[in-house]
Protein backbone atom coordinates (compact mmCIF):
# COMPACT_ATOMS: atom_id res chain seq x y z
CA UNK A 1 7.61 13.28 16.96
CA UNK A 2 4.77 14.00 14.14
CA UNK A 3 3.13 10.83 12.68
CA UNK A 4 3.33 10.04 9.00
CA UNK A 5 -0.16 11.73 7.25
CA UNK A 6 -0.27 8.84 4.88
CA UNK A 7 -1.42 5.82 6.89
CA UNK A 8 -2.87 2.60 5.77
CA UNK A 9 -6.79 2.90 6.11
CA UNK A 10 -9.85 0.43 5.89
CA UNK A 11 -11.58 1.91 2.63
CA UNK A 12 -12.27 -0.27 -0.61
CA UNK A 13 -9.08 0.27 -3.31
CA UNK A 14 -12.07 -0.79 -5.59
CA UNK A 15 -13.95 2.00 -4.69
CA UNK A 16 -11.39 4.62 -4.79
CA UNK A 17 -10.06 2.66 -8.42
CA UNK A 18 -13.81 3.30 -9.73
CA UNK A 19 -13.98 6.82 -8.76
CA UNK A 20 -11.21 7.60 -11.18
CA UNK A 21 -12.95 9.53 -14.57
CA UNK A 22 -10.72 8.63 -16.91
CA UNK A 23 -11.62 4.99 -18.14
CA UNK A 24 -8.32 4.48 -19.62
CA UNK A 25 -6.35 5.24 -16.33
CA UNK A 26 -8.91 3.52 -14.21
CA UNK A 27 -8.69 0.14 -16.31
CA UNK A 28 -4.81 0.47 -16.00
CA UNK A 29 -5.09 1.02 -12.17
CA UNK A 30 -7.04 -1.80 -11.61
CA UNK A 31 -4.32 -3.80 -14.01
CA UNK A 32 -1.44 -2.57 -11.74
CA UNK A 33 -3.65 -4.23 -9.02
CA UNK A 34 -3.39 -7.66 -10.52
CA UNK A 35 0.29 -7.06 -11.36
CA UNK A 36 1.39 -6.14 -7.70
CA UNK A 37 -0.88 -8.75 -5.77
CA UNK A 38 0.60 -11.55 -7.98
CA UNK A 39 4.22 -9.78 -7.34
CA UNK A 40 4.25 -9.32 -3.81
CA UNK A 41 1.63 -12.07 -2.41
CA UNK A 42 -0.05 -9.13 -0.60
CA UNK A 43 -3.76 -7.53 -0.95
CA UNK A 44 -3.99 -4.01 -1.80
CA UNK A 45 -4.79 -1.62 0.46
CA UNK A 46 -5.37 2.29 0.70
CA UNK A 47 -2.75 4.29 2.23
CA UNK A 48 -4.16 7.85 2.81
CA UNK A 49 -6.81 9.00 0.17
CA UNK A 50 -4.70 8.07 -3.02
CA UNK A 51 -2.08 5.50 -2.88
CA UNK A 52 -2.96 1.83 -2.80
CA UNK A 53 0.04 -0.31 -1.27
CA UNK A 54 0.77 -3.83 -0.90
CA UNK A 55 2.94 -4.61 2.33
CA UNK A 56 4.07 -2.83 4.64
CA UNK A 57 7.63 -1.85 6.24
CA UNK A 58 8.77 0.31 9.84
CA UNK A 59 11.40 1.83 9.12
CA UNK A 60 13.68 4.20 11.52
CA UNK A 61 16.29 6.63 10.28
CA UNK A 62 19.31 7.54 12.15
CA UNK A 63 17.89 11.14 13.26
CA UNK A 64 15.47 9.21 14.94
CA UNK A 65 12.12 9.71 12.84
CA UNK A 66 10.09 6.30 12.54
CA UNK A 67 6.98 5.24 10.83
CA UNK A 68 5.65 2.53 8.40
CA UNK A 69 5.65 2.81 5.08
CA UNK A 70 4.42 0.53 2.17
CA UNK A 71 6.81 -1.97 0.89
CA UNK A 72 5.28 -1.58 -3.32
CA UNK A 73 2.30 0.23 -4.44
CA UNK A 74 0.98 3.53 -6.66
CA UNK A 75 -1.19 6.08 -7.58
CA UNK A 76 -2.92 7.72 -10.13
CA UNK A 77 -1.98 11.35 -10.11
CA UNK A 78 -2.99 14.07 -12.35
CA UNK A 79 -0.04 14.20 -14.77
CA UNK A 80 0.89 10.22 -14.69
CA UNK A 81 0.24 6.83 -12.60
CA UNK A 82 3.03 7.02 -9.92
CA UNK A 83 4.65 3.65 -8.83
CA UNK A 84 6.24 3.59 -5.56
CA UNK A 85 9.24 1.29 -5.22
CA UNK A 86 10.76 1.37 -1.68
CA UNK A 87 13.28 -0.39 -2.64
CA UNK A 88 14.21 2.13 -5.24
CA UNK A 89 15.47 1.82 -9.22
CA UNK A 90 19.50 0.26 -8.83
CA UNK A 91 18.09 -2.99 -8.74
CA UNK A 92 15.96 -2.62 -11.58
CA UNK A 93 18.27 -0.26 -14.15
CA UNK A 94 18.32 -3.45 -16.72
CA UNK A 95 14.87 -3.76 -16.91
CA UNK A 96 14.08 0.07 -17.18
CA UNK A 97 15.95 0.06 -20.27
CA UNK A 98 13.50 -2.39 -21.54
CA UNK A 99 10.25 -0.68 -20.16
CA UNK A 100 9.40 1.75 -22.98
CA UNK A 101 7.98 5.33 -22.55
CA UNK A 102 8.28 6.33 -18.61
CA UNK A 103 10.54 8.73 -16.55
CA UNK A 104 12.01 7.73 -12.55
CA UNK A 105 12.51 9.85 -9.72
CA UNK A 106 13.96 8.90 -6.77
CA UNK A 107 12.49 5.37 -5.69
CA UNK A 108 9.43 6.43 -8.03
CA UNK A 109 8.66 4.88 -11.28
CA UNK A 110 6.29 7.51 -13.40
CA UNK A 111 3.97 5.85 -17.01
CA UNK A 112 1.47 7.67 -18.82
CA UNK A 113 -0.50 4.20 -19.53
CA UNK A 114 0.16 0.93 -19.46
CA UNK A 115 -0.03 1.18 -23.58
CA UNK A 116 3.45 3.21 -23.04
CA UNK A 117 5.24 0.15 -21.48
CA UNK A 118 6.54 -3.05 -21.71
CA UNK A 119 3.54 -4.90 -19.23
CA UNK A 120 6.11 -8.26 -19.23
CA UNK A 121 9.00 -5.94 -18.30
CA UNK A 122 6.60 -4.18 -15.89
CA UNK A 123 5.79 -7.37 -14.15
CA UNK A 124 9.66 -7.90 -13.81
CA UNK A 125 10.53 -4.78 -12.57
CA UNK A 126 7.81 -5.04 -10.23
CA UNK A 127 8.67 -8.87 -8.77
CA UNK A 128 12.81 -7.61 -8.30
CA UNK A 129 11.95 -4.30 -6.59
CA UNK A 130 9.60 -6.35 -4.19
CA UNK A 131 12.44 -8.64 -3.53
CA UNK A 132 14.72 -5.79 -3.35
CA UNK A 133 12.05 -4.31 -0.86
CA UNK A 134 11.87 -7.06 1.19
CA UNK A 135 15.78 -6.97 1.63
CA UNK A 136 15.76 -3.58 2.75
CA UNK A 137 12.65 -4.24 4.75
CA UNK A 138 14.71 -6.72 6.90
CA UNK A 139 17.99 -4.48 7.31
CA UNK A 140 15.67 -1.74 8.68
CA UNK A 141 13.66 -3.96 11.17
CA UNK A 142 17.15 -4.86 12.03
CA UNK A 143 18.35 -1.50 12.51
CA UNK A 144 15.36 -1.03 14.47
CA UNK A 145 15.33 -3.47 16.98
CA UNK A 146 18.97 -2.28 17.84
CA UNK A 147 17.88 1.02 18.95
């Protein structure tokens, strides 16, 4: 079976933050930073060449494929700053309401800026999808162990 491409590597999330051009989007990266270490306890770290993540997650699906995945994270993409939320948007509907200017996609969460958004609601949304995470995190390890 083919490996994920996007694995967790050992190069600086500062260095790939202060490559970003755009000072605006790089300040709000490194933001995003503080934001998700102080939500999920975890250190950032670089998951392919563009996503920084903070924990981490195995997960196995019933046709069999298996890999690791991070548990939170983002990345700044040409159009928008992309947040990752494995634990996807249900558990965080209330709080989207709240967020101001920003559009979801499957377990993805996609701002402009910070500047766009609620950063208090943002730090919410960000704590309860980590929880949320962590629940799912547990119920696939679970699921995983059995097979």
């Amino acid at each position: 079976m083919a490996e994920n491409k996007t694995q967790p590597t050992k190069n600086s999330v500062a260095a790939f933050l202060n490559k970003i051009k755009d000072t605006q989007v790089r300040d709000d990266c490194f933001a995003l930073v503080d934001i998700m270490r102080t939500a999920t306890k975890f250190e950032p770290v670089m998951w392919g060449s563009a996503i920084v993540g903070f924990g981490m997650y195995h997960y196995v699906y019933d046709s069999g494929r298996e890999g690791d995945s991070i548990i939170i994270g983002f990345s700044p993409r040409k159009q928008n700053i992309t947040i990752y939320m494995m634990g996807g948007m249900s558990a965080v509907g209330s709080e989207l309401t709240k967020l101001g200017k920003h559009k979801v996609g499957g377990g993805c969460l996609y701002i402009q800026s910070l500047s766009d958004v609620n950063e208090a609601v943002l730090k919410k949304i960000m704590t309860k999808a980590f929880a949320e995470s962590k629940k799912k995190k547990a119920m696939m390890e679970k699921k995983a162990k059995k097979k």
